[in-house]
C-alpha atoms as a PDB file:
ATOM      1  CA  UNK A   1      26.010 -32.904 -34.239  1.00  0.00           C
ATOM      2  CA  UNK A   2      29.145 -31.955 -31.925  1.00  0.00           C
ATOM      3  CA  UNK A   3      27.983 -30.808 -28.201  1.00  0.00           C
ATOM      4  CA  UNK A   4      30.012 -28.866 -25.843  1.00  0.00           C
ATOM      5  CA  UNK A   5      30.184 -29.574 -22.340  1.00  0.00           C
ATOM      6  CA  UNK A   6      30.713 -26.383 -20.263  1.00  0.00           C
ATOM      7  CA  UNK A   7      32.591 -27.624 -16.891  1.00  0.00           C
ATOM      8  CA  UNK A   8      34.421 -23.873 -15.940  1.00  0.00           C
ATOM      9  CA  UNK A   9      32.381 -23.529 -12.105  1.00  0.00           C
ATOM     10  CA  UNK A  10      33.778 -24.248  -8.942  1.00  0.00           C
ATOM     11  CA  UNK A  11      30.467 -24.444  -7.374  1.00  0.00           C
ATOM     12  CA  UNK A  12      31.331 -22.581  -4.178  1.00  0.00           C
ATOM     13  CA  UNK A  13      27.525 -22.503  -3.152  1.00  0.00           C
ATOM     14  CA  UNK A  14      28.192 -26.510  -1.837  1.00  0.00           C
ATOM     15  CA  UNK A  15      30.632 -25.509   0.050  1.00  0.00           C
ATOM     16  CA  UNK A  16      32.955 -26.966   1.783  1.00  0.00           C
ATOM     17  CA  UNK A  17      31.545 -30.600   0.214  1.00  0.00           C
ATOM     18  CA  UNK A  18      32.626 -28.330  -3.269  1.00  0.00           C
ATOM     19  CA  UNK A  19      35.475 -25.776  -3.545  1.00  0.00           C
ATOM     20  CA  UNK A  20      38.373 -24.240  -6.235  1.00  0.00           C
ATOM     21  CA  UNK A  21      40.140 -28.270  -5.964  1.00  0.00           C
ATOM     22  CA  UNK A  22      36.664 -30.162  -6.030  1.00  0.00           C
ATOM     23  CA  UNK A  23      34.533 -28.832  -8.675  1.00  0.00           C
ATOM     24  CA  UNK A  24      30.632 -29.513  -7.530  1.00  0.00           C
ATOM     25  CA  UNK A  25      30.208 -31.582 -10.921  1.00  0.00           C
ATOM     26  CA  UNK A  26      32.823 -34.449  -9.765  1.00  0.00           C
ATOM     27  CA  UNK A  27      31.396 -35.193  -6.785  1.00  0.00           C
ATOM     28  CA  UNK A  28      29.965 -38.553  -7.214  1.00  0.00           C
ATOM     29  CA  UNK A  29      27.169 -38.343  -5.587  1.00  0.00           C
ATOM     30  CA  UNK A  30      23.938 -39.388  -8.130  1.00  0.00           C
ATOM     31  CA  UNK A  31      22.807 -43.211  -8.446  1.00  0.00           C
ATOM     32  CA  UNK A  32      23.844 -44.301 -11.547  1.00  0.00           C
ATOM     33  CA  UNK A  33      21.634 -47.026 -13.228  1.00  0.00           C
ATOM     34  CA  UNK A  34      23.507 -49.751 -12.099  1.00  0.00           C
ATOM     35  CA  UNK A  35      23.251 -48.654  -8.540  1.00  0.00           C
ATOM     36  CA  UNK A  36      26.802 -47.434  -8.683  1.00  0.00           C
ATOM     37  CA  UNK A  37      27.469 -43.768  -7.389  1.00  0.00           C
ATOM     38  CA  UNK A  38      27.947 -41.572 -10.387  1.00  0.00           C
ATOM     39  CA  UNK A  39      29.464 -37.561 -11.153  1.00  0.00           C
ATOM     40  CA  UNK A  40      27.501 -34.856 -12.614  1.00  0.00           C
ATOM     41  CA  UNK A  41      29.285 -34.860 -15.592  1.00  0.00           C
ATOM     42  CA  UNK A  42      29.781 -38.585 -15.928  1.00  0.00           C
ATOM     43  CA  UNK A  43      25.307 -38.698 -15.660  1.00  0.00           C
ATOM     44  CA  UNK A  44      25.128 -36.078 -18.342  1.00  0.00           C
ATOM     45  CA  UNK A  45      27.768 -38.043 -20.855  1.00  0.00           C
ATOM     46  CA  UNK A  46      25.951 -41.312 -20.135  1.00  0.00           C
ATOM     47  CA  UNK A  47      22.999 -39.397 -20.573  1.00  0.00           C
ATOM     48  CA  UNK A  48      23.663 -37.899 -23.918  1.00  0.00           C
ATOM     49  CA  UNK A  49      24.949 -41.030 -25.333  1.00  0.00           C
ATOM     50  CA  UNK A  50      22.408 -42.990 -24.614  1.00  0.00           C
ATOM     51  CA  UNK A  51      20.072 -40.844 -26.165  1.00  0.00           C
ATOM     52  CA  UNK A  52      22.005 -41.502 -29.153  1.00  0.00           C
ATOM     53  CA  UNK A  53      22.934 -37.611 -29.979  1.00  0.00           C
ATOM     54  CA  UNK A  54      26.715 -37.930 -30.481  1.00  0.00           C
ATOM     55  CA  UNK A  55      29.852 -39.521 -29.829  1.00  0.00           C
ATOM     56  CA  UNK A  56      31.842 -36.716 -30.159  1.00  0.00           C
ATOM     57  CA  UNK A  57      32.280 -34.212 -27.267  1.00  0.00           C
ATOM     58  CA  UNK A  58      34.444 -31.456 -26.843  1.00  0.00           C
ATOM     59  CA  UNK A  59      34.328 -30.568 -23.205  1.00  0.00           C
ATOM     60  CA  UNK A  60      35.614 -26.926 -22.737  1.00  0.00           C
ATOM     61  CA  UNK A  61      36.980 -26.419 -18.800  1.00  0.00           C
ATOM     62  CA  UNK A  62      39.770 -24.833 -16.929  1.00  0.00           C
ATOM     63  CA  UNK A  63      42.871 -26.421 -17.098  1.00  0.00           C
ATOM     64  CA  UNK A  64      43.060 -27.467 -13.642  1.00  0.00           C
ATOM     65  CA  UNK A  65      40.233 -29.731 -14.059  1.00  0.00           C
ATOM     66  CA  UNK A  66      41.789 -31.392 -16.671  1.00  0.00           C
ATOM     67  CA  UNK A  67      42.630 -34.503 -14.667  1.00  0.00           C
ATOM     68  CA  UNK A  68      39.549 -35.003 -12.683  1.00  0.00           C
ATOM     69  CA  UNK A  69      37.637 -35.286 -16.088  1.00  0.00           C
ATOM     70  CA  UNK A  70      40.293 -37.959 -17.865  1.00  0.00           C
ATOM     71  CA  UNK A  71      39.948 -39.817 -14.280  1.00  0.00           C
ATOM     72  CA  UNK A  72      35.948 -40.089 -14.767  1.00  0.00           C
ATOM     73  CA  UNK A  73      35.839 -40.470 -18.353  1.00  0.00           C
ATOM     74  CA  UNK A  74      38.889 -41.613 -19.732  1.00  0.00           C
ATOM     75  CA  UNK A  75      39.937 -40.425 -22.877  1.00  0.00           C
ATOM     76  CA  UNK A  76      36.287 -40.601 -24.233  1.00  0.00           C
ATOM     77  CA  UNK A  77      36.218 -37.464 -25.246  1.00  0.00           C
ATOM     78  CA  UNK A  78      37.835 -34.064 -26.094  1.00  0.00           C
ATOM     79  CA  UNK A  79      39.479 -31.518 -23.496  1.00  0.00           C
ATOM     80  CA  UNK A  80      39.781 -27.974 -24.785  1.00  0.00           C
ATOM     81  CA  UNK A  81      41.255 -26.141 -21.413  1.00  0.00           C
ATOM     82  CA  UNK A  82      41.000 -22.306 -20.718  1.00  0.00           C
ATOM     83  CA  UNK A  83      44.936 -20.596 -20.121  1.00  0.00           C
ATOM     84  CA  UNK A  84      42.423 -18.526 -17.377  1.00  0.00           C
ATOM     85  CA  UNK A  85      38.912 -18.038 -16.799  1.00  0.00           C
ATOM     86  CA  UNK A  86      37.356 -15.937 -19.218  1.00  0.00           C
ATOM     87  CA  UNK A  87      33.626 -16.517 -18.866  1.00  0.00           C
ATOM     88  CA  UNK A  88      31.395 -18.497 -21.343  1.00  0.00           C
ATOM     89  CA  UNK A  89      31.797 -16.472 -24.257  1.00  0.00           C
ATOM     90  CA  UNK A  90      35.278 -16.871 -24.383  1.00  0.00           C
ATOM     91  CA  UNK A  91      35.039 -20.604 -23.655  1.00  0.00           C
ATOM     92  CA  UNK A  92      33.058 -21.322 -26.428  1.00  0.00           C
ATOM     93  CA  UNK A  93      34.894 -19.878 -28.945  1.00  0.00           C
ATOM     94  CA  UNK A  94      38.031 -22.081 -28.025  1.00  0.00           C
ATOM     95  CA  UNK A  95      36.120 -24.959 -27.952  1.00  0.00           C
ATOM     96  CA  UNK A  96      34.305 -24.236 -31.694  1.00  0.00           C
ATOM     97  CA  UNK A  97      37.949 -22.850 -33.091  1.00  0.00           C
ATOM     98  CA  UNK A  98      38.879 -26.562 -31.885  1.00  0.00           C
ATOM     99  CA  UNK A  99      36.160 -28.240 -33.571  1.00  0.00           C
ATOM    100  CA  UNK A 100      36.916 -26.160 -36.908  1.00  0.00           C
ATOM    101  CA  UNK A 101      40.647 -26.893 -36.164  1.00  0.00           C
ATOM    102  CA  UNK A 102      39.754 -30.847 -36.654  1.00  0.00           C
ATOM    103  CA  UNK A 103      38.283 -30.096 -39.975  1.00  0.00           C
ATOM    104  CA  UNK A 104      34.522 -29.987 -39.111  1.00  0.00           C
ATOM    105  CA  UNK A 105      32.075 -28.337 -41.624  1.00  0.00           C
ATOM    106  CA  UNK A 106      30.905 -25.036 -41.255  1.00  0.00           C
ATOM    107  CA  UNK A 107      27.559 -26.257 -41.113  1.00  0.00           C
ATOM    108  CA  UNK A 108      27.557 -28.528 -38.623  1.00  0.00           C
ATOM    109  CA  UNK A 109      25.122 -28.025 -35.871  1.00  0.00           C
ATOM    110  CA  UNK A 110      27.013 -27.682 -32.369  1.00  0.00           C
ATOM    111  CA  UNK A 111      24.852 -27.332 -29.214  1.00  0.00           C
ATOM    112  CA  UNK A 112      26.311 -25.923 -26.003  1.00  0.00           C
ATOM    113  CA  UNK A 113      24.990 -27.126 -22.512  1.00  0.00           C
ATOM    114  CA  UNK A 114      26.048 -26.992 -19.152  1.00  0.00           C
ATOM    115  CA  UNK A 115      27.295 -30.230 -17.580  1.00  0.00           C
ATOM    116  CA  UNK A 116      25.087 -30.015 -14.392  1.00  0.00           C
ATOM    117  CA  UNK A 117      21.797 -29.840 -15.139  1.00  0.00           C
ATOM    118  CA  UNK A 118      20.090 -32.816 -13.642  1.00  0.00           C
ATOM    119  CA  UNK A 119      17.321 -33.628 -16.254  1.00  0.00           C
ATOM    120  CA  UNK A 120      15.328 -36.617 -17.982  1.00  0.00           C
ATOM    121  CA  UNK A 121      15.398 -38.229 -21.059  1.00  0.00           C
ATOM    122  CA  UNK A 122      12.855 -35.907 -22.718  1.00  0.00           C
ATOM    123  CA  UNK A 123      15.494 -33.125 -22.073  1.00  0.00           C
ATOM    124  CA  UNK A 124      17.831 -34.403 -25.023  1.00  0.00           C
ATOM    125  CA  UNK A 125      14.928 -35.227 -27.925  1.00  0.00           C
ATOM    126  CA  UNK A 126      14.437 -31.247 -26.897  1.00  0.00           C
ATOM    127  CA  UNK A 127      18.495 -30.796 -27.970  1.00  0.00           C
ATOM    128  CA  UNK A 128      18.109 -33.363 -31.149  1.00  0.00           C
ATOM    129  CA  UNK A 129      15.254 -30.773 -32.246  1.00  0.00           C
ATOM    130  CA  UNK A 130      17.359 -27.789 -31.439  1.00  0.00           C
ATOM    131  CA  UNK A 131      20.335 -29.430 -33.955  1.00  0.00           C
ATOM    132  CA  UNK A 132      17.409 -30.288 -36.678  1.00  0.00           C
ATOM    133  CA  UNK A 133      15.884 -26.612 -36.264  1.00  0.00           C
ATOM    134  CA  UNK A 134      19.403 -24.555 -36.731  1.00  0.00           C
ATOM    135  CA  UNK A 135      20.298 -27.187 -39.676  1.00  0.00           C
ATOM    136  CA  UNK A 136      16.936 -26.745 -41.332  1.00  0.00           C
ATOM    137  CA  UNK A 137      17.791 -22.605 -41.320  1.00  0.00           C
ATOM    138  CA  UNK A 138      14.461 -22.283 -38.862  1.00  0.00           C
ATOM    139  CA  UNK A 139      16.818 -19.524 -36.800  1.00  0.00           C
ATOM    140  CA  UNK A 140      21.031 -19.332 -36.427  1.00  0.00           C
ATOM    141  CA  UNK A 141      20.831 -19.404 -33.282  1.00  0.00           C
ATOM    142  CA  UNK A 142      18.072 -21.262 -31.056  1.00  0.00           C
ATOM    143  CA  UNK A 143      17.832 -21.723 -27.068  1.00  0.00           C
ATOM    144  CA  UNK A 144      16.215 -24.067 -24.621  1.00  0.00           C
ATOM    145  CA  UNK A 145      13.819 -22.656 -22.620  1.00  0.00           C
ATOM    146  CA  UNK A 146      12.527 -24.495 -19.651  1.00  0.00           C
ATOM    147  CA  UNK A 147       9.145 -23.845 -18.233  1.00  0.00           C
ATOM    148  CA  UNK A 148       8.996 -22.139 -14.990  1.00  0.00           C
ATOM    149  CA  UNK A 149       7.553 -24.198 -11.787  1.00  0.00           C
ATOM    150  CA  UNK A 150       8.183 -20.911  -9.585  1.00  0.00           C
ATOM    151  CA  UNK A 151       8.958 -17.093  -9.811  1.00  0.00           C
ATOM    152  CA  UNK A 152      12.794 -17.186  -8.831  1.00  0.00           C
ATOM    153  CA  UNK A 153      15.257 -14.509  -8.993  1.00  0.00           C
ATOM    154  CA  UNK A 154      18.163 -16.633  -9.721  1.00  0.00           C
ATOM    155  CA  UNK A 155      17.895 -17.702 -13.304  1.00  0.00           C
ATOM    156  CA  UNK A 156      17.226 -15.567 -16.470  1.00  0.00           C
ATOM    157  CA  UNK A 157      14.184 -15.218 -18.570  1.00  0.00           C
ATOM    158  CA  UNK A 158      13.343 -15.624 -22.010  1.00  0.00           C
ATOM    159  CA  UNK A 159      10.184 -13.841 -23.112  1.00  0.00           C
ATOM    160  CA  UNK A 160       8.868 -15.333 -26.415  1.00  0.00           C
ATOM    161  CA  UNK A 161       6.795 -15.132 -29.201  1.00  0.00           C
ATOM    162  CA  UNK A 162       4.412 -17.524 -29.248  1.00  0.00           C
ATOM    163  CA  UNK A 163       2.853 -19.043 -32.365  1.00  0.00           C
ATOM    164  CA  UNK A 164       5.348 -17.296 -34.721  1.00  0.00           C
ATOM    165  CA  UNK A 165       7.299 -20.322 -36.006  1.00  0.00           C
ATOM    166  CA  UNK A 166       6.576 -23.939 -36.408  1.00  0.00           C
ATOM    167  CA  UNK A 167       7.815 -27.129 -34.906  1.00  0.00           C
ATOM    168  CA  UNK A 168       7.518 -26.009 -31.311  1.00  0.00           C
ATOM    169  CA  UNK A 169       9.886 -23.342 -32.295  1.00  0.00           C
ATOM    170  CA  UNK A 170       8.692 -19.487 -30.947  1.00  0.00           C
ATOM    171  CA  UNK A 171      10.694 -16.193 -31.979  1.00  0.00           C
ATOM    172  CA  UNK A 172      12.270 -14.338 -28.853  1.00  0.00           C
ATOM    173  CA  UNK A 173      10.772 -11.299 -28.053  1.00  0.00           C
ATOM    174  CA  UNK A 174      13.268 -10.153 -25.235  1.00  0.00           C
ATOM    175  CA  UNK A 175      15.493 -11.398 -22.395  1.00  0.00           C
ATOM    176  CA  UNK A 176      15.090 -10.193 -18.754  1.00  0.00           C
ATOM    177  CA  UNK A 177      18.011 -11.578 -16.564  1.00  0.00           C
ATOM    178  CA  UNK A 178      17.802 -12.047 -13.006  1.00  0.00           C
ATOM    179  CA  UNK A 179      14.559  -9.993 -12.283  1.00  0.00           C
ATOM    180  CA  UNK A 180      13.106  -9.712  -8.536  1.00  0.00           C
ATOM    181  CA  UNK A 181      10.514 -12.064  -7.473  1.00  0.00           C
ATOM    182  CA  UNK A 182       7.860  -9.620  -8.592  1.00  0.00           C
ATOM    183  CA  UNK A 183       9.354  -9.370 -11.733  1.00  0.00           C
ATOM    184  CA  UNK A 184       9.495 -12.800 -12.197  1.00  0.00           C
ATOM    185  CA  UNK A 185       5.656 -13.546 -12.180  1.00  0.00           C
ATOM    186  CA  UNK A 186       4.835 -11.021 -14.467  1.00  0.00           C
ATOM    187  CA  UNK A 187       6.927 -12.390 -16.698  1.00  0.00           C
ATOM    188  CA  UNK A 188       5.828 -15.913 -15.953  1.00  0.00           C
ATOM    189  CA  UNK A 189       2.413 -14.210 -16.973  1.00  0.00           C
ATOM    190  CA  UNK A 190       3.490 -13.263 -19.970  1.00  0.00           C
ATOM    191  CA  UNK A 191       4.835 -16.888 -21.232  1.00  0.00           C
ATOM    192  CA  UNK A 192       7.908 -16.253 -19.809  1.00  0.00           C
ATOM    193  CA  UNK A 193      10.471 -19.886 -19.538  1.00  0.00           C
ATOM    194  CA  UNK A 194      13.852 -20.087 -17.645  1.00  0.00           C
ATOM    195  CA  UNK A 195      17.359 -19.742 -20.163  1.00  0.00           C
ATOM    196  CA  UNK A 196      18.278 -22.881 -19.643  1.00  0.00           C
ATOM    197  CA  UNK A 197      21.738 -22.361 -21.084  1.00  0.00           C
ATOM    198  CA  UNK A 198      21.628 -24.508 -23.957  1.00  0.00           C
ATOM    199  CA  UNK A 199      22.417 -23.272 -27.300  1.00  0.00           C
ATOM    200  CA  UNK A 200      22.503 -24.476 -30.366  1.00  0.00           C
ATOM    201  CA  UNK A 201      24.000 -22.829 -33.888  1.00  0.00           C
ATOM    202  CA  UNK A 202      26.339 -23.991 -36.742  1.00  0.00           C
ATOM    203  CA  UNK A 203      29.814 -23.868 -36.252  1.00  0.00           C
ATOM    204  CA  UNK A 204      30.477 -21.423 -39.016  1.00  0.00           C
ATOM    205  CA  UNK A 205      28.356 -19.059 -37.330  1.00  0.00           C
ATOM    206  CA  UNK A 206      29.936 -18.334 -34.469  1.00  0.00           C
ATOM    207  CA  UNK A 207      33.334 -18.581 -36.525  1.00  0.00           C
ATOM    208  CA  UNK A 208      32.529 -15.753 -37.980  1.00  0.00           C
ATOM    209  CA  UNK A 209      31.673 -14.045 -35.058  1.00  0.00           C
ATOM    210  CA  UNK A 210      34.965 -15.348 -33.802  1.00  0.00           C
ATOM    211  CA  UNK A 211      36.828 -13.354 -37.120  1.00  0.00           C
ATOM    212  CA  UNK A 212      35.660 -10.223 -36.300  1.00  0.00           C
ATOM    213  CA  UNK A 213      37.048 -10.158 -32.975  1.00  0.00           C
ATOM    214  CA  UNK A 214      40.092 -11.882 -33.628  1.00  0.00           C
ATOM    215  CA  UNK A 215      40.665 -12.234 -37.201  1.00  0.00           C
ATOM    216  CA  UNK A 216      43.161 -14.458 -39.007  1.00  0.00           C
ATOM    217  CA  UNK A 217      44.175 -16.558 -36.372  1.00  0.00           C
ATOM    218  CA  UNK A 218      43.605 -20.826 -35.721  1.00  0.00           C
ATOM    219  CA  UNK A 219      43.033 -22.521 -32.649  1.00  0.00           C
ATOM    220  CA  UNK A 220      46.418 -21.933 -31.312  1.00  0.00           C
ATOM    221  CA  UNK A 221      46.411 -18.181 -32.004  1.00  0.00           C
ATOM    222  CA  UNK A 222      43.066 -17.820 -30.226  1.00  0.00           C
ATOM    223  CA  UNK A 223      44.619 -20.086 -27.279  1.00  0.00           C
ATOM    224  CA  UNK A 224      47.959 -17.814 -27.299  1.00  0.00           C
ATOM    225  CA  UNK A 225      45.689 -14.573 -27.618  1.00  0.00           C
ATOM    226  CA  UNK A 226      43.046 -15.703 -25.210  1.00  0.00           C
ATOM    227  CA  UNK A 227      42.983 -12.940 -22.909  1.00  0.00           C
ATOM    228  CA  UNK A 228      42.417 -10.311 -25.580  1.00  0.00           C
ATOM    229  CA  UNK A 229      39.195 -11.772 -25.953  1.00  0.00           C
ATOM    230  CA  UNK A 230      36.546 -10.273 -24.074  1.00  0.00           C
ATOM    231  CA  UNK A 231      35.870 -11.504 -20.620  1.00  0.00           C
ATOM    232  CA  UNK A 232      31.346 -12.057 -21.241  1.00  0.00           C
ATOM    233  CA  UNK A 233      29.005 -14.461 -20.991  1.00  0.00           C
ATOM    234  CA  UNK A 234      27.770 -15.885 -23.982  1.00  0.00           C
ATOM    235  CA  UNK A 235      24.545 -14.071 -23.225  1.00  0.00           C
ATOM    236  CA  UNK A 236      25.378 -11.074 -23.570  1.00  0.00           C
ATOM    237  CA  UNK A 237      28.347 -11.384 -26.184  1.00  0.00           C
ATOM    238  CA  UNK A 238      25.687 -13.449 -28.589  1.00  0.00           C
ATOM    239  CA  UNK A 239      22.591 -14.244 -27.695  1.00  0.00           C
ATOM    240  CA  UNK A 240      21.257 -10.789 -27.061  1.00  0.00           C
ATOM    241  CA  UNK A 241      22.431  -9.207 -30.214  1.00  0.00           C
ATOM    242  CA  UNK A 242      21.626 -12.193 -32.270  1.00  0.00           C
ATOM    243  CA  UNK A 243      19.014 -11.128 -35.349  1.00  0.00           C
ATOM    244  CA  UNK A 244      17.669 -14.546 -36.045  1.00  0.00           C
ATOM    245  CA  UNK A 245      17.203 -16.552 -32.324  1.00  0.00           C
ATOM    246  CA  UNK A 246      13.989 -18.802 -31.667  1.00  0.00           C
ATOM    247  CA  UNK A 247      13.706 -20.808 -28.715  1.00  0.00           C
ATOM    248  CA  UNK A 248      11.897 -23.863 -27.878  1.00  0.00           C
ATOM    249  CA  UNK A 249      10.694 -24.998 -24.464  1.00  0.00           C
ATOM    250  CA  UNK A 250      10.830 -27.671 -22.380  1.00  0.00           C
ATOM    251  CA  UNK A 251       8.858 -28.754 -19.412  1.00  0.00           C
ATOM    252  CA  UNK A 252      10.364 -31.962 -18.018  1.00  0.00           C
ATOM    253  CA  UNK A 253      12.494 -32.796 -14.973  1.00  0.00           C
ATOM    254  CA  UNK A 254      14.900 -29.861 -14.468  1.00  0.00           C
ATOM    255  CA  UNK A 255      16.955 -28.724 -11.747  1.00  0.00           C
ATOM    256  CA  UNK A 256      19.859 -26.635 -11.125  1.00  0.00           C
ATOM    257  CA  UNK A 257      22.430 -29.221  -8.768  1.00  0.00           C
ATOM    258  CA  UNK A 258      24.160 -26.560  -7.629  1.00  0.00           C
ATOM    259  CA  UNK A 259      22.814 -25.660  -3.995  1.00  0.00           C
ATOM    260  CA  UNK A 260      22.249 -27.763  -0.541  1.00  0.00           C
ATOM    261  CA  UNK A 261      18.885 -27.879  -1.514  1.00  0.00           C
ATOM    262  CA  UNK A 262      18.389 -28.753  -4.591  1.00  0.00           C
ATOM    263  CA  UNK A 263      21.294 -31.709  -4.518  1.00  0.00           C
ATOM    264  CA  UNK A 264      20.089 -33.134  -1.494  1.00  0.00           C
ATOM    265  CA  UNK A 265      16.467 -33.871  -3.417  1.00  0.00           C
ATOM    266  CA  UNK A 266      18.626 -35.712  -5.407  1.00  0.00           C
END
């Protein structure tokens, strides 16, 4: 399994604690195990390796936050750094060409996850199933979806199908992003969970997504040609035109760090 780290937001909703020079997820503001005083991104690569799921980590980033993560985590893991900000969609396809670059298989699972998500334990046995579901050929692509605790307007919904597939695994039915607040619980009615904006797929299928668009060229010809790819979230560029995508949900300890009130919970 390879995981990429997405660590491209300047979390402007903390500021001025968090701006354009002090990304939200290097503030070290979490209690580590030891009692030390810990990052966002350094609790979710503790995290993750702990649970066992992989050593090898590509995080995909700007380039100006290329020093702030080797000053937290060394040279632990991979850096793939956007010329300019592109969105997710974009992002990820740098980071997989990377991973193919390096010689990984095309059927390797790779999941994709945001780097601020403060969650539990439970959160990454959800991920190892994801990996086991899109190497067993249950779906290509399959999502986390995280169980609702409110009707809010700020995340995105995934409306599934319940009791179509096996292994906790349910076929999505639709995607509603953003609704209102009335919106929002009617679909939490309907079975609705949060997109929780973890993905997982093999890497050769979103290389061949990646040919299409930009056929012929490596790692450095996407890097070189970056801006010619389009500028859209992952969302929309893949997720929503996918043919096979099953999701599987998760109801543990999840929160969103990135407002006043949600950090200072934590």
């Amino acid at each position: 399994m390879k995981i990429i780290l997405l660590s491209g937001g300047s979390g402007k909703r903390l500021w001025p604690l968090s701006n354009d020079a002090r990304s939200k997820q290097f503030l070290r503001l979490l209690t580590a195990p030891d009692g030390t005083k810990e990052s966002m991104i350094q609790r979710v690569v503790r995290q993750i390796r702990t649970a066992g799921l992989s050593d090898d980590i590509v995080v995909a980033t700007g380039i100006n936050q290329r020093d702030s993560i080797e000053n937290q985590l060394g040279n632990t893991l991979s850096v793939v750094t956007e010329p300019c900000r592109r969105d997710t969609f974009p992002a990820i396809v740098l980071a997989c060409s990377y991973l193919a670059s390096k010689g990984t298989s095309m059927d390797e699972p790779v999941i994709v996850m945001p780097c601020d998500s403060y969650t539990e334990d439970t959160y990454f046995s959800i991920i190892a199933k994801m990996s086991e579901a899109v190497t067993g050929a249950a779906a290509n692509l399959v999502l986390m979806g995280i169980t609702p605790t409110y009707p809010s307007a700020k995340y995105g919904y995934i409306v599934p199908d319940k009791g179509t597939m096996a292994d906790g695994l349910m076929a999505v039915k639709r995607f509603t992003e953003k609704p209102d607040i009335h919106t929002a619980e009617n679909l939490i009615k309907e079975g609705a969970l949060w997109n929780g904006g973890v993905f997982a797929f093999r890497l050769g299928y979103l290389m061949k997504i990646t040919e299409t668009l930009m056929p012929g060229l490596d790692f450095a010809g996407l890097r070189e040609s970056y801006t010619e790819l389009p500028k859209i979230s992952f969302d929309y560029e893949v997720v929503e035109k996918a043919q096979s995508v099953a999701v599987i949900s998760y109801s543990g300890q999840w929160k969103d760090l990135g407002t006043w009130n949600t950090l200072t919970d934590e």
